[in-house]
C-alpha atoms as a PDB file:
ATOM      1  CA  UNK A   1      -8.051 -50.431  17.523  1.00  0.00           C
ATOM      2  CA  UNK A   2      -6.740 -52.668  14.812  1.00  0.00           C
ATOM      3  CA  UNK A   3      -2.461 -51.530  13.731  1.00  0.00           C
ATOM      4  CA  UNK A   4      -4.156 -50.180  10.154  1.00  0.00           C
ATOM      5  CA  UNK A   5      -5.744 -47.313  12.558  1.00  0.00           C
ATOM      6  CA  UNK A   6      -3.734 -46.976  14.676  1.00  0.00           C
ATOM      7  CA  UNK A   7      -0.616 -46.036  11.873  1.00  0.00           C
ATOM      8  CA  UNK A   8      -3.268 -43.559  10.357  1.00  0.00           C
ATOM      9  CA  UNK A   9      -4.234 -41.824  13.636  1.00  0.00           C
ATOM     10  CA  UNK A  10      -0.562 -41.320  14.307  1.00  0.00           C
ATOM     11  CA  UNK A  11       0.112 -40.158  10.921  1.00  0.00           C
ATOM     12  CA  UNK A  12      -2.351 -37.513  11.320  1.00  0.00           C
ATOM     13  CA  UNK A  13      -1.211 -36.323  14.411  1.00  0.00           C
ATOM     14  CA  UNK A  14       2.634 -36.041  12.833  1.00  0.00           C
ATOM     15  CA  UNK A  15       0.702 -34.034  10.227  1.00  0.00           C
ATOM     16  CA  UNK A  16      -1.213 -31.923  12.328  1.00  0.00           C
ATOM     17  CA  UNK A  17       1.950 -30.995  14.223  1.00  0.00           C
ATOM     18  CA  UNK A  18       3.937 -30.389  11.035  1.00  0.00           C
ATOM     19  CA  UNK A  19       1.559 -27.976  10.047  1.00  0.00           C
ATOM     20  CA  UNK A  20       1.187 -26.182  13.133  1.00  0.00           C
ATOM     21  CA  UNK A  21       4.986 -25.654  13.303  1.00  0.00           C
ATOM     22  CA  UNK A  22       4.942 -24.236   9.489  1.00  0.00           C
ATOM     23  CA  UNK A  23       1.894 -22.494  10.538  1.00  0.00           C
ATOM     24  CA  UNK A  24       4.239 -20.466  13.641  1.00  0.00           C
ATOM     25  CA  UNK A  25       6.967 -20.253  11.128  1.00  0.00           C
ATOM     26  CA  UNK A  26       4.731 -18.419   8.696  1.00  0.00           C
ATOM     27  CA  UNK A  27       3.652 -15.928  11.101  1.00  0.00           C
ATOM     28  CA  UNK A  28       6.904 -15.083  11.959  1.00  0.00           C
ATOM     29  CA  UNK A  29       8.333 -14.259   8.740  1.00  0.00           C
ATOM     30  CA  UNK A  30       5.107 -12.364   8.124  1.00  0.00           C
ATOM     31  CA  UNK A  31       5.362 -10.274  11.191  1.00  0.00           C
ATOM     32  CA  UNK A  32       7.875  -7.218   9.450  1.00  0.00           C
ATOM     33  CA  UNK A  33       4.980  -7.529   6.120  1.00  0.00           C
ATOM     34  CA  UNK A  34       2.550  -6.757   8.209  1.00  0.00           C
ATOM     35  CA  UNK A  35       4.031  -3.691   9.575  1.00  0.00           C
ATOM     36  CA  UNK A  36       4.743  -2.076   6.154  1.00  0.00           C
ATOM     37  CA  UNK A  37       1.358  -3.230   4.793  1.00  0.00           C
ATOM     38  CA  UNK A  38      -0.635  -1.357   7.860  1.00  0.00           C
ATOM     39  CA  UNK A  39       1.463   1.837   6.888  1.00  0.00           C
ATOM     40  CA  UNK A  40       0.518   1.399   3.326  1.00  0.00           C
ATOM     41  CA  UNK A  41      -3.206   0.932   4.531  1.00  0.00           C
ATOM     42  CA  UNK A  42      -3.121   4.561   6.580  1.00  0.00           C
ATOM     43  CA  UNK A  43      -1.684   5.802   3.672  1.00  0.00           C
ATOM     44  CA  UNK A  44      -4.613   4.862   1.609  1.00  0.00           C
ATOM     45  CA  UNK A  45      -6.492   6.117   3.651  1.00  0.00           C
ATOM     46  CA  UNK A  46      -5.347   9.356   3.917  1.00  0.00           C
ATOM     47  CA  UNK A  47      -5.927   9.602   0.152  1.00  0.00           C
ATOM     48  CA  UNK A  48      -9.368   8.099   0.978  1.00  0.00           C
ATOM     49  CA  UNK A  49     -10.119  10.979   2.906  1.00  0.00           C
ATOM     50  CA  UNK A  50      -8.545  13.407   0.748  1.00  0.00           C
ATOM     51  CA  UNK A  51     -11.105  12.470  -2.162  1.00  0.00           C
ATOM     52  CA  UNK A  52     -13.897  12.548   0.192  1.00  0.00           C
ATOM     53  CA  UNK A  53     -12.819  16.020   1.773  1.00  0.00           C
ATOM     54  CA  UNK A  54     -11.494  18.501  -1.333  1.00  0.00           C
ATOM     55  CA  UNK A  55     -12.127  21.451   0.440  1.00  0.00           C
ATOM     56  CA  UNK A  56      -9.330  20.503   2.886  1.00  0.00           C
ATOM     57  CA  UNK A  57      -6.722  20.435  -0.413  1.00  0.00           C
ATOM     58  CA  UNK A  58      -8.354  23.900  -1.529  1.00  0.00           C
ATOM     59  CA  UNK A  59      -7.933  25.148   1.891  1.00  0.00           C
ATOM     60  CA  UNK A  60      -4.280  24.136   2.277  1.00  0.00           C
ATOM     61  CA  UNK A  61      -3.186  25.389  -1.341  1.00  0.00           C
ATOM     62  CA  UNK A  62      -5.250  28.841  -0.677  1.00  0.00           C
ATOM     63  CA  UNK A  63      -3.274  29.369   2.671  1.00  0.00           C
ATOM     64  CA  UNK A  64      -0.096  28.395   0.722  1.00  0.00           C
ATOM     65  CA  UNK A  65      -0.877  31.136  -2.076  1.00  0.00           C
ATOM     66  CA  UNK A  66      -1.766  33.677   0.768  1.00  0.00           C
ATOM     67  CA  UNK A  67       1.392  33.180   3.065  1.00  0.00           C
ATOM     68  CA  UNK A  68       4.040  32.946   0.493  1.00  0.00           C
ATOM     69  CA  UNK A  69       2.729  33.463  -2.925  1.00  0.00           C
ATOM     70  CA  UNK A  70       6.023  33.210  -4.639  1.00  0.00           C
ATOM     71  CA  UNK A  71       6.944  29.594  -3.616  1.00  0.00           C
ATOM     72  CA  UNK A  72       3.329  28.431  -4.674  1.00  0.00           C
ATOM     73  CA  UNK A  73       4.212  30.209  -7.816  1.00  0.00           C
ATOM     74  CA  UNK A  74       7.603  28.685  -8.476  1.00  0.00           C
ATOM     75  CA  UNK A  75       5.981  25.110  -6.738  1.00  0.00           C
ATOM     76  CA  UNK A  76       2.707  25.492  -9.643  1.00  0.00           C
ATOM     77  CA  UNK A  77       5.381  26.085 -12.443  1.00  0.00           C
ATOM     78  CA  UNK A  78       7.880  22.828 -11.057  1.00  0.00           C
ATOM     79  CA  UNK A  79       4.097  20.854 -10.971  1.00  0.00           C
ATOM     80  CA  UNK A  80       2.713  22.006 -14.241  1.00  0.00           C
ATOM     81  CA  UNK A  81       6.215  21.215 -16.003  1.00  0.00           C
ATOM     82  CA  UNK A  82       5.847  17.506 -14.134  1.00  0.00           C
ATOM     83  CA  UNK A  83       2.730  16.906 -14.997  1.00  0.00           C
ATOM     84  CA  UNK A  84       3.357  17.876 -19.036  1.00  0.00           C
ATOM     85  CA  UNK A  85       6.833  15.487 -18.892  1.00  0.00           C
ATOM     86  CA  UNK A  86       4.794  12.870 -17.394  1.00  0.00           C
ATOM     87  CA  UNK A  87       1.719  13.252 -20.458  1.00  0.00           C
ATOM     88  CA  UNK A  88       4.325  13.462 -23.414  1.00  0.00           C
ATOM     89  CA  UNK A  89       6.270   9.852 -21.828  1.00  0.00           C
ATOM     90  CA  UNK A  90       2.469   8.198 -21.306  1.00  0.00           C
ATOM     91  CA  UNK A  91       1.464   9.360 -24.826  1.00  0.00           C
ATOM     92  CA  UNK A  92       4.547   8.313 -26.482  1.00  0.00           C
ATOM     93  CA  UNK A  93       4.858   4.630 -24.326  1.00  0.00           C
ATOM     94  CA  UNK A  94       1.086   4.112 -25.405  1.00  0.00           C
ATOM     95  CA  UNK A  95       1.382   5.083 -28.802  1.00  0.00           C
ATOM     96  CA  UNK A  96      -0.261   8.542 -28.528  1.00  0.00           C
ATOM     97  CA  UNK A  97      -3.476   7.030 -27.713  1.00  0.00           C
END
């Protein structure tokens, strides 16, 4: 093998090990990502399911309303008032589109 080669051959084996070392460093500083993002993936979903299952939501909220009517009362009012705050801020950030 001429000395041309031979430099290249060990150049790419200095590279090779470079990159496996930044490869092992990457996972590791990954690793506590990957935790949160597989909680944020079960939490999706749960929300997937949700959609594809109302009649569970209907189900809970009915059994809330029969058990203690009054908190579902007072919790409807607290929701309704949330959700009209939150439609007066969008209309007036967006320019009452």
């Amino acid at each position: 093998m001429n000395e041309k080669a031979l430099a290249l051959a060990m150049r790419h084996g200095a590279l090779k090990a470079r990159i496996d070392e930044q490869r092992r460093l990457l996972g590791q500083h990954v690793a506590p990502l990957e935790a949160a993002l597989a909680r944020g993936d079960a939490a999706l979903q749960g929300v997937d399911w949700l959609k594809h299952h109302p009649a569970a939501i209907v189900a809970a909220v009915a059994a809330i309303v029969v058990v203690r009517p009054r908190a579902a009362w007072r919790w409807a009012k607290r929701g309704f008032f949330v959700w009209r705050g939150w439609q007066a801020i969008r209309n007036t950030l967006l320019g009452s589109v």
